[in-house]
N, C-alpha and C. Protein backbone atom coordinates (compact mmCIF):
# COMPACT_ATOMS: atom_id res chain seq x y z
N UNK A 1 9.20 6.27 2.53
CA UNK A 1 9.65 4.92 2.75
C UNK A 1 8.55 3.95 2.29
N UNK A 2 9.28 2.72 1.73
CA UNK A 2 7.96 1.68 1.20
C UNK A 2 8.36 0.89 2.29
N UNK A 3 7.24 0.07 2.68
CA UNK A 3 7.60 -1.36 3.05
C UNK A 3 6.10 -2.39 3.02
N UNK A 4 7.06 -3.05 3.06
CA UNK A 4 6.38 -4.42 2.52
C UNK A 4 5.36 -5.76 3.69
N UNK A 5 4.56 -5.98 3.56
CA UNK A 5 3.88 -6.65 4.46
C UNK A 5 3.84 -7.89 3.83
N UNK A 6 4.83 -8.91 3.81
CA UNK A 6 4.68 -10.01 2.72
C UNK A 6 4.44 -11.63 3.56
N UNK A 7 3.04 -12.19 3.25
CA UNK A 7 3.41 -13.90 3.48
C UNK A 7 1.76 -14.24 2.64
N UNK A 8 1.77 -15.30 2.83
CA UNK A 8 0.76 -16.53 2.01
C UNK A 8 -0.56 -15.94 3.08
N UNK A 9 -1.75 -16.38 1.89
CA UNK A 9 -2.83 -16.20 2.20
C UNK A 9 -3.06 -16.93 3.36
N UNK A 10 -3.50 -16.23 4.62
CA UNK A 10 -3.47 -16.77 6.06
C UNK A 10 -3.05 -16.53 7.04
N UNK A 11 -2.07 -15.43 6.55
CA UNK A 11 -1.30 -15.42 7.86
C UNK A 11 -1.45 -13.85 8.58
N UNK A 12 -2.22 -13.73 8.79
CA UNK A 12 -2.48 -12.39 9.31
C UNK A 12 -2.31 -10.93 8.84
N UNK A 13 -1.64 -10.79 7.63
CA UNK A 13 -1.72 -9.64 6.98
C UNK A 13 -2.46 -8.69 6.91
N UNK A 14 -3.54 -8.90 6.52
CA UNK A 14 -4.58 -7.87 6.61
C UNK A 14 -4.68 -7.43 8.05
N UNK A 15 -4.67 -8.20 9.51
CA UNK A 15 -4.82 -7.91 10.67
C UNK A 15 -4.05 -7.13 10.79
N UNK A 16 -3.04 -7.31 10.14
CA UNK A 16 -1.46 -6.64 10.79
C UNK A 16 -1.55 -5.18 10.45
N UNK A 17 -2.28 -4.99 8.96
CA UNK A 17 -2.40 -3.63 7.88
C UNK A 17 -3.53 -2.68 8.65
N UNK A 18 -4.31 -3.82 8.99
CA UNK A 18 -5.21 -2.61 9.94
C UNK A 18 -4.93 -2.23 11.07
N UNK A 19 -3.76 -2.60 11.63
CA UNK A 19 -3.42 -2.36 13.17
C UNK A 19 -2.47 -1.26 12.37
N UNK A 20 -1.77 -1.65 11.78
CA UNK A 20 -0.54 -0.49 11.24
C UNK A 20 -1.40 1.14 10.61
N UNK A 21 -2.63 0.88 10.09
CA UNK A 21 -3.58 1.93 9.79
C UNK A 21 -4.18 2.84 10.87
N UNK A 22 -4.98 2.06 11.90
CA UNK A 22 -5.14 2.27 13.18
C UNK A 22 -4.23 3.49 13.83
N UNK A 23 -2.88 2.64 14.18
CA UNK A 23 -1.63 3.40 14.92
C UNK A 23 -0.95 4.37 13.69
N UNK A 24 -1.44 4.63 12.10
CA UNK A 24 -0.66 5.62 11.72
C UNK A 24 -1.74 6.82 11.94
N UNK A 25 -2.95 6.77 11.67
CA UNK A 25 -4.07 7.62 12.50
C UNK A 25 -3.73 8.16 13.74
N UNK A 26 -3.82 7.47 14.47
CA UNK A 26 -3.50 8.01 15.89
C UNK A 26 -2.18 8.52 16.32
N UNK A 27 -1.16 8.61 15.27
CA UNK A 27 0.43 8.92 15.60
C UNK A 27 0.43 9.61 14.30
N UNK A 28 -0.22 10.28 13.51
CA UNK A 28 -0.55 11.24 11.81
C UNK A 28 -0.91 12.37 12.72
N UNK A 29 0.14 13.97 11.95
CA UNK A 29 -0.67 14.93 11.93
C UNK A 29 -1.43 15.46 10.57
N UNK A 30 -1.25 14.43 9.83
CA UNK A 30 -2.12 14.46 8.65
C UNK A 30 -3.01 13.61 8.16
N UNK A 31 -3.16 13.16 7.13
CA UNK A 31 -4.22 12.08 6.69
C UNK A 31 -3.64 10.68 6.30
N UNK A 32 -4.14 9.91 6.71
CA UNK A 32 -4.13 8.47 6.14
C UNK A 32 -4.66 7.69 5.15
N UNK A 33 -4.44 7.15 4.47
CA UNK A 33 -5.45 6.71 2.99
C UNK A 33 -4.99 5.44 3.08
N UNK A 34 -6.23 4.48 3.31
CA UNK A 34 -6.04 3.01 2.77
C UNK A 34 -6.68 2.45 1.60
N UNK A 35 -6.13 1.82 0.82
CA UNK A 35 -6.58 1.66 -0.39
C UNK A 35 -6.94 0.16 -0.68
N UNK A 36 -8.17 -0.08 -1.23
CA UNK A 36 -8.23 -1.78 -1.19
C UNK A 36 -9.37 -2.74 -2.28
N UNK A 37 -9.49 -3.79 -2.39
CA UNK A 37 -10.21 -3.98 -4.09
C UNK A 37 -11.05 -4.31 -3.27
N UNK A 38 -12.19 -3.78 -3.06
CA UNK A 38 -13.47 -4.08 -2.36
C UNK A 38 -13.94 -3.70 -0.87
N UNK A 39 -14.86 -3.20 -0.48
CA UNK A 39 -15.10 -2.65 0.26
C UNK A 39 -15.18 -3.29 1.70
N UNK A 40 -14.06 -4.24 2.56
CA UNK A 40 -14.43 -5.10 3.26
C UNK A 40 -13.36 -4.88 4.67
N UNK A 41 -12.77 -3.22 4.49
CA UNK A 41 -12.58 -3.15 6.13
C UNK A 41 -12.97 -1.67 6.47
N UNK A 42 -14.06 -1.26 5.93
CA UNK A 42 -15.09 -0.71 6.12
C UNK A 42 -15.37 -0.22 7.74
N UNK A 43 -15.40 -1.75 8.49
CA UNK A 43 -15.46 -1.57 10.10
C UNK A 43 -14.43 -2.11 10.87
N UNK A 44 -13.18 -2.13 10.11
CA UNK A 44 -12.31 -2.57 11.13
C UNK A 44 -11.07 -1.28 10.96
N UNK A 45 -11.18 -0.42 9.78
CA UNK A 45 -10.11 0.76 9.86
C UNK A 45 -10.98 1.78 10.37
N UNK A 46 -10.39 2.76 11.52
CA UNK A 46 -10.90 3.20 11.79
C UNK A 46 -11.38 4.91 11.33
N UNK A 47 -12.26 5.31 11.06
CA UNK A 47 -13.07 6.31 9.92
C UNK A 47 -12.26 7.66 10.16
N UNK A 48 -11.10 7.77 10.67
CA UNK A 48 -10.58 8.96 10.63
C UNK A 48 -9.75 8.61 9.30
N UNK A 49 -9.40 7.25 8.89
CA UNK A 49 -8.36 7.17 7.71
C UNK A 49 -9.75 7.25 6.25
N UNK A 50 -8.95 7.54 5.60
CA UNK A 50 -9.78 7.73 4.17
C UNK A 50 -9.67 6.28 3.37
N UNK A 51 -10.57 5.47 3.38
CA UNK A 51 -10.75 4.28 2.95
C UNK A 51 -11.28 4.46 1.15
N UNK A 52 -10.30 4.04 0.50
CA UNK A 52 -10.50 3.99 -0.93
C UNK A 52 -10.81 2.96 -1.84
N UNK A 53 -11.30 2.37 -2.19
CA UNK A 53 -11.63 0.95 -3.14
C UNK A 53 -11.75 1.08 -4.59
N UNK A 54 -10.58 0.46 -5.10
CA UNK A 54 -10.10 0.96 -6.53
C UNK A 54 -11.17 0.04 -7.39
N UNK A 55 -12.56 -0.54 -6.72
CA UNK A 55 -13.19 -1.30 -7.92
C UNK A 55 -13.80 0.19 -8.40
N UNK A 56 -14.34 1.44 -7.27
CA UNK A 56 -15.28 2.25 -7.71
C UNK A 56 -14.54 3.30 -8.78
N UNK A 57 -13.26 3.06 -9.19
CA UNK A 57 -12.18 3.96 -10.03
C UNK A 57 -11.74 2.99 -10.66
N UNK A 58 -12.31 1.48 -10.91
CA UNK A 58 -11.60 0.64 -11.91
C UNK A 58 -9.69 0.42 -12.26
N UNK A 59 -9.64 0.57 -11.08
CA UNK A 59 -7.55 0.74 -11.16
C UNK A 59 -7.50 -0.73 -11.15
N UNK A 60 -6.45 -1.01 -12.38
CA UNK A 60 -5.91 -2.21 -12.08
C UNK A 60 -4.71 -2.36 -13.01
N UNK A 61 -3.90 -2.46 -12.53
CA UNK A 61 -2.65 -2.94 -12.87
C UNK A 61 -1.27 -2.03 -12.31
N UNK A 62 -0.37 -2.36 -12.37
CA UNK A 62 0.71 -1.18 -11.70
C UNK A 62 1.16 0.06 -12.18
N UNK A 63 0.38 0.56 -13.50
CA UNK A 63 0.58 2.16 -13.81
C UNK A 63 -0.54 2.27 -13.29
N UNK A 64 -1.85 1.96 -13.37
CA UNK A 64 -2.63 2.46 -13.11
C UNK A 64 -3.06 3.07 -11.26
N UNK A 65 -2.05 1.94 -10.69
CA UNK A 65 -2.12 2.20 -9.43
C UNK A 65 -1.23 3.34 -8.84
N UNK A 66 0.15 2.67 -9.33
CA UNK A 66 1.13 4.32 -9.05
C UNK A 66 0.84 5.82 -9.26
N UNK A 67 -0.09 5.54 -10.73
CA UNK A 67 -0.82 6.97 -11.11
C UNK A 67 -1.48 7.88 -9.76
N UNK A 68 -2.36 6.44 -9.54
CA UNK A 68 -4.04 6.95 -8.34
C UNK A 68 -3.09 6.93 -7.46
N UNK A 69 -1.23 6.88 -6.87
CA UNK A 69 -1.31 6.70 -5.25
C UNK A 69 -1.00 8.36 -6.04
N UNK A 70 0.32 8.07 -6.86
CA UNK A 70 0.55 9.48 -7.41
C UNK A 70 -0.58 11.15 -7.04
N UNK A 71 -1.50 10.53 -7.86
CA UNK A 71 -2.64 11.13 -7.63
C UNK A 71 -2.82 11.82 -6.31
N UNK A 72 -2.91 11.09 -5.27
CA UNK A 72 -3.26 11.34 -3.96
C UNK A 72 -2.32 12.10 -3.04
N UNK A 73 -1.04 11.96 -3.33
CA UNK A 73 -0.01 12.62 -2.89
C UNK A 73 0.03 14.06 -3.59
N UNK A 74 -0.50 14.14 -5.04
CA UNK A 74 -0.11 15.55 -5.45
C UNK A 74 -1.75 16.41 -5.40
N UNK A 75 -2.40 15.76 -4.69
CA UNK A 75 -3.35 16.31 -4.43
C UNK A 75 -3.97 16.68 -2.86
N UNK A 76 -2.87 16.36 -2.25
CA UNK A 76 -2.72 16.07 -0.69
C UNK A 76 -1.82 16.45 0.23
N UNK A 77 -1.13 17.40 0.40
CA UNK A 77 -0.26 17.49 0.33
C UNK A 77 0.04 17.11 2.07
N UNK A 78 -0.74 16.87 2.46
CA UNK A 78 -0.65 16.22 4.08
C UNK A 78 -0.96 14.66 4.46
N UNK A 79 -1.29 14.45 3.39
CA UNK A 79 -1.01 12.52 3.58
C UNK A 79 0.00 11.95 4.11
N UNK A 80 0.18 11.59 5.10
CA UNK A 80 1.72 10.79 5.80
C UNK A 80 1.27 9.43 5.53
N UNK A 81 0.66 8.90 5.41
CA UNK A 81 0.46 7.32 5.13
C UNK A 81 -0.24 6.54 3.90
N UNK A 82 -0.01 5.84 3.14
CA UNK A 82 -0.77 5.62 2.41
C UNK A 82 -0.49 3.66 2.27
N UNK A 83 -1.86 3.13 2.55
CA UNK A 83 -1.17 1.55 2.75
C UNK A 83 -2.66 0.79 1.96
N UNK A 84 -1.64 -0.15 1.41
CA UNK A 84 -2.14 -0.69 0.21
C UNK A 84 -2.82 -1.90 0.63
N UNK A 85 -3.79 -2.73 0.64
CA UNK A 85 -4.62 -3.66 0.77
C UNK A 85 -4.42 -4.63 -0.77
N UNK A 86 -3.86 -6.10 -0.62
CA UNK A 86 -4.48 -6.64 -1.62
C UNK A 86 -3.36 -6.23 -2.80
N UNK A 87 -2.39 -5.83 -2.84
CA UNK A 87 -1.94 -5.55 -3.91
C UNK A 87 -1.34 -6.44 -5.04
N UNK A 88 -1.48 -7.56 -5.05
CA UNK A 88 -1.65 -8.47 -6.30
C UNK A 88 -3.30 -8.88 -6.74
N UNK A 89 -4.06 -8.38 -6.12
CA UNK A 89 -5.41 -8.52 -6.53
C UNK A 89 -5.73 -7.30 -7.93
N UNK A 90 -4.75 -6.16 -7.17
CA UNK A 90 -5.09 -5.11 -7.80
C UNK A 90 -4.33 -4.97 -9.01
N UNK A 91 -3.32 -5.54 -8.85
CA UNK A 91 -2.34 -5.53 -10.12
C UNK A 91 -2.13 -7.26 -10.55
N UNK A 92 -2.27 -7.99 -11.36
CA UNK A 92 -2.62 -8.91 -11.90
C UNK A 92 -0.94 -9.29 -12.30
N UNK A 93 -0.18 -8.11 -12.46
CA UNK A 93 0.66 -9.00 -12.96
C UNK A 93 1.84 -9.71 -11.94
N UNK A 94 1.25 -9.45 -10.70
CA UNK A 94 1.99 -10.43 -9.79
C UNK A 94 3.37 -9.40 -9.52
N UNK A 95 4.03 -10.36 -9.07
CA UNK A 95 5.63 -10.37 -8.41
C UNK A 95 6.36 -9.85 -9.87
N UNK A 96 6.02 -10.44 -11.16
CA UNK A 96 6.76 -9.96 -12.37
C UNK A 96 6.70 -8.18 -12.14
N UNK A 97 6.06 -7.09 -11.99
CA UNK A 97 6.36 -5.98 -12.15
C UNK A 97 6.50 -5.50 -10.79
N UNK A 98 6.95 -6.31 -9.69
CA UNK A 98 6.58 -5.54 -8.53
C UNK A 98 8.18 -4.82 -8.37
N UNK A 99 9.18 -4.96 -8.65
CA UNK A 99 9.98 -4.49 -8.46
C UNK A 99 10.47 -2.77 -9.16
N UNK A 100 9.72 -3.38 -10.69
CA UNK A 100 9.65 -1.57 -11.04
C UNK A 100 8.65 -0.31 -10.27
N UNK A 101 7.23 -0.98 -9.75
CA UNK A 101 6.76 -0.66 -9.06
C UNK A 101 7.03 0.17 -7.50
N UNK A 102 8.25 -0.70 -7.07
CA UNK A 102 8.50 -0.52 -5.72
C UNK A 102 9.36 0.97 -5.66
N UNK A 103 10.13 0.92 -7.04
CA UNK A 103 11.53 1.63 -7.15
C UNK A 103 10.82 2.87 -7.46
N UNK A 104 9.84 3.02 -8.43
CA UNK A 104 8.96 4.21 -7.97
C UNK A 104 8.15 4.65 -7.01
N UNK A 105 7.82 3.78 -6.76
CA UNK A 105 7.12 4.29 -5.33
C UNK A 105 8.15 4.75 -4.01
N UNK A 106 9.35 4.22 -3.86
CA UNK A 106 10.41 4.89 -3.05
C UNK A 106 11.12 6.25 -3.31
N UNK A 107 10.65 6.54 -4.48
CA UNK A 107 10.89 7.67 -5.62
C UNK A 107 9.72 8.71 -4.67
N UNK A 108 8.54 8.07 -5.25
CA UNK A 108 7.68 9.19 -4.79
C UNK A 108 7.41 9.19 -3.50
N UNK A 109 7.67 8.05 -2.63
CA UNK A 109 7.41 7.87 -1.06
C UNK A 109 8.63 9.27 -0.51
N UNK A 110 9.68 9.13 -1.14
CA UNK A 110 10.93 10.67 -0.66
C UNK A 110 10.56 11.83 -1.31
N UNK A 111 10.10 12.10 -2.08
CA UNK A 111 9.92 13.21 -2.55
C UNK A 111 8.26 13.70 -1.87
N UNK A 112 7.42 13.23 -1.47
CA UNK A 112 6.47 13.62 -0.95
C UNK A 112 6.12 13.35 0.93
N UNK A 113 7.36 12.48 1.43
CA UNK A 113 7.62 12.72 2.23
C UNK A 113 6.22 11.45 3.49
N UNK A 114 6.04 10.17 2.30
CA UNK A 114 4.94 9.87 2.95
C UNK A 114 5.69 7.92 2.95
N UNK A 115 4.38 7.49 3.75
CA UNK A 115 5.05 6.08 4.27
C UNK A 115 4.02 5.22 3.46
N UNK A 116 4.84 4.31 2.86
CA UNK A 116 3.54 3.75 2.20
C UNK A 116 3.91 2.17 2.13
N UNK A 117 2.61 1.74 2.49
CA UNK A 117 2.64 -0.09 2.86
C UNK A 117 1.95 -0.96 2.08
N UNK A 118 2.53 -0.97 1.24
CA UNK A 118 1.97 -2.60 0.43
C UNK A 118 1.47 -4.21 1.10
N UNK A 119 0.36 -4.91 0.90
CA UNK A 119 0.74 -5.98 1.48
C UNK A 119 0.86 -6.98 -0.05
N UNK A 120 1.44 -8.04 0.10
CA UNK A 120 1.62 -8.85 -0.83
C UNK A 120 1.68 -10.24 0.01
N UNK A 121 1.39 -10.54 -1.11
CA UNK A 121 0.80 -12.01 -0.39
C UNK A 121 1.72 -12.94 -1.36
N UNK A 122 2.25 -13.51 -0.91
CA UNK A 122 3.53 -14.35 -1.54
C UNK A 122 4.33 -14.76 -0.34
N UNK A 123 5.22 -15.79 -0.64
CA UNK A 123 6.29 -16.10 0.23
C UNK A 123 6.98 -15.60 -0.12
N UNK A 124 8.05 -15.16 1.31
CA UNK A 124 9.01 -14.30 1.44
C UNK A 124 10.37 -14.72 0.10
N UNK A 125 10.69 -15.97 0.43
CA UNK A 125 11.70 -16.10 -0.71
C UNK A 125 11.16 -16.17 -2.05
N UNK A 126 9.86 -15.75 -2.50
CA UNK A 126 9.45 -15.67 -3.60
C UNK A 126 9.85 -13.79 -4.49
N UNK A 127 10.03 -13.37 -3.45
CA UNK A 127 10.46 -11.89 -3.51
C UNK A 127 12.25 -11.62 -4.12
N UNK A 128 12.21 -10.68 -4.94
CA UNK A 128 13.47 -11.01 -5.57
C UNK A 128 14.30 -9.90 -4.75
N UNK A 129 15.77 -10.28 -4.25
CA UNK A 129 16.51 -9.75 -3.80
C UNK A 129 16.71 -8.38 -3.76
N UNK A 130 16.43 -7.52 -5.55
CA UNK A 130 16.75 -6.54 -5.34
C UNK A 130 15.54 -5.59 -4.79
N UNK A 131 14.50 -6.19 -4.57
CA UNK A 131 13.34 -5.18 -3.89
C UNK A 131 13.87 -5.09 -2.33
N UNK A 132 14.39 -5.93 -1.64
CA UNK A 132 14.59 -5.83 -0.98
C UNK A 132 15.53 -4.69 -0.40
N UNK A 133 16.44 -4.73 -1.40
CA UNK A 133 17.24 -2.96 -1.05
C UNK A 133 16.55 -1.88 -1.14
N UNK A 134 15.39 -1.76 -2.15
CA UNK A 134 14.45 -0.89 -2.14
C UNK A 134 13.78 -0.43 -0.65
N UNK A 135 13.09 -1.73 -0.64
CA UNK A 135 12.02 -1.76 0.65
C UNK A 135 12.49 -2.39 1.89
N UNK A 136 11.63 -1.74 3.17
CA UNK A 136 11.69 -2.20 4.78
C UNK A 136 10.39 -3.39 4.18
N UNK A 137 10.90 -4.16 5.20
CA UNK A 137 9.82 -5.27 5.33
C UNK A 137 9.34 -5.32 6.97
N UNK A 138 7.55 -5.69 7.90
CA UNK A 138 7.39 -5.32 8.36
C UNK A 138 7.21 -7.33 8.82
C-alpha cells in the first residue's frame, strides 16, 4: 500500500512521518527503512529503523528513486515499511511525474508486500485526482 502524507511547508509532516516511523518499528516484525535528502532525523527516528540519505547514493529524480526503494525490497525481503522523507526535494520534477511514480510503487508496494509513505509537500488540491485512486492519504 502507498500513501501519501501531503500539505505545504509547515504543517507538521515530517512530525507526523516520524511518529508513523516510530509506531511502524514498534508494531514491524521486520525492518523499517526511512529514507531522506540529508541527514536531519538522525535523533528523532528511532535507531531500530534503518535511516537512509540519498545525498550519500546521489538519487535524484523518480527512476532513480523507485530503482533504490526497488532495490531495498529485493534485497530485503523483510522490510514492512519503507517511508519517504522530502520527496519533491528528492525528485525535482515535482507533482509532474508523481503520478507514474505512485502507480509503480503500488505495483511494487503488492507484490513485496510492504507499506510505503511518501511525504509531499504540496496542497492537497494540487494533487491530481487520479493518484488518488492509487493512494491512501494519511
Amino acid at each position: 500500500m502507498v500513501t501519501l502524507l501531503i500539505g505545504k511547508k509547515g504543517t507538521g509532516k515530517t512530525k507526523r512521518l516520524i511518529a508513523l516511523a516510530n509506531e511502524a518499528v514498534a508494531a514491524s516484525s521486520g525492518n523499517v527503512v526511512v529514507i531522506e535528502k540529508g541527514a536531519k532525523l538522525t535523533y528523532d527516528v528511532t535507531h531500530k529503523a534503518r535511516l537512509i540519505d540519498t545525498e550519500q547514493y546521489t538519487i535524484a529524480g523518480y527512476d532513480m528513486l523507485y530503482g533504490f526503494i526497488s532495490g531495498i525490497c529485493a534485497g530485503n525481503y523483510d522490510v514492512t515499511d519503507i517511508l519517504v522523507d522530502s520527496t519533491f526535494k528528492i525528485c525535482s520534477e515535482g507533482i509532474g511525474g508523481l503520478e507514474e511514480f505512485t502507480k509503480k510503487l503500488q505495483a511494487l508496494a503488492e507484490s513485496s508486500n510492504t507499506n510505503i509513505v511518501l511525504l509531499i509537500s504540496a496542497d492537497e488540491s494540487d494533487i491530481p485526482e487520479s493518484i488518488n485512486a492509487v493512494c491512501q492519504k494519511v
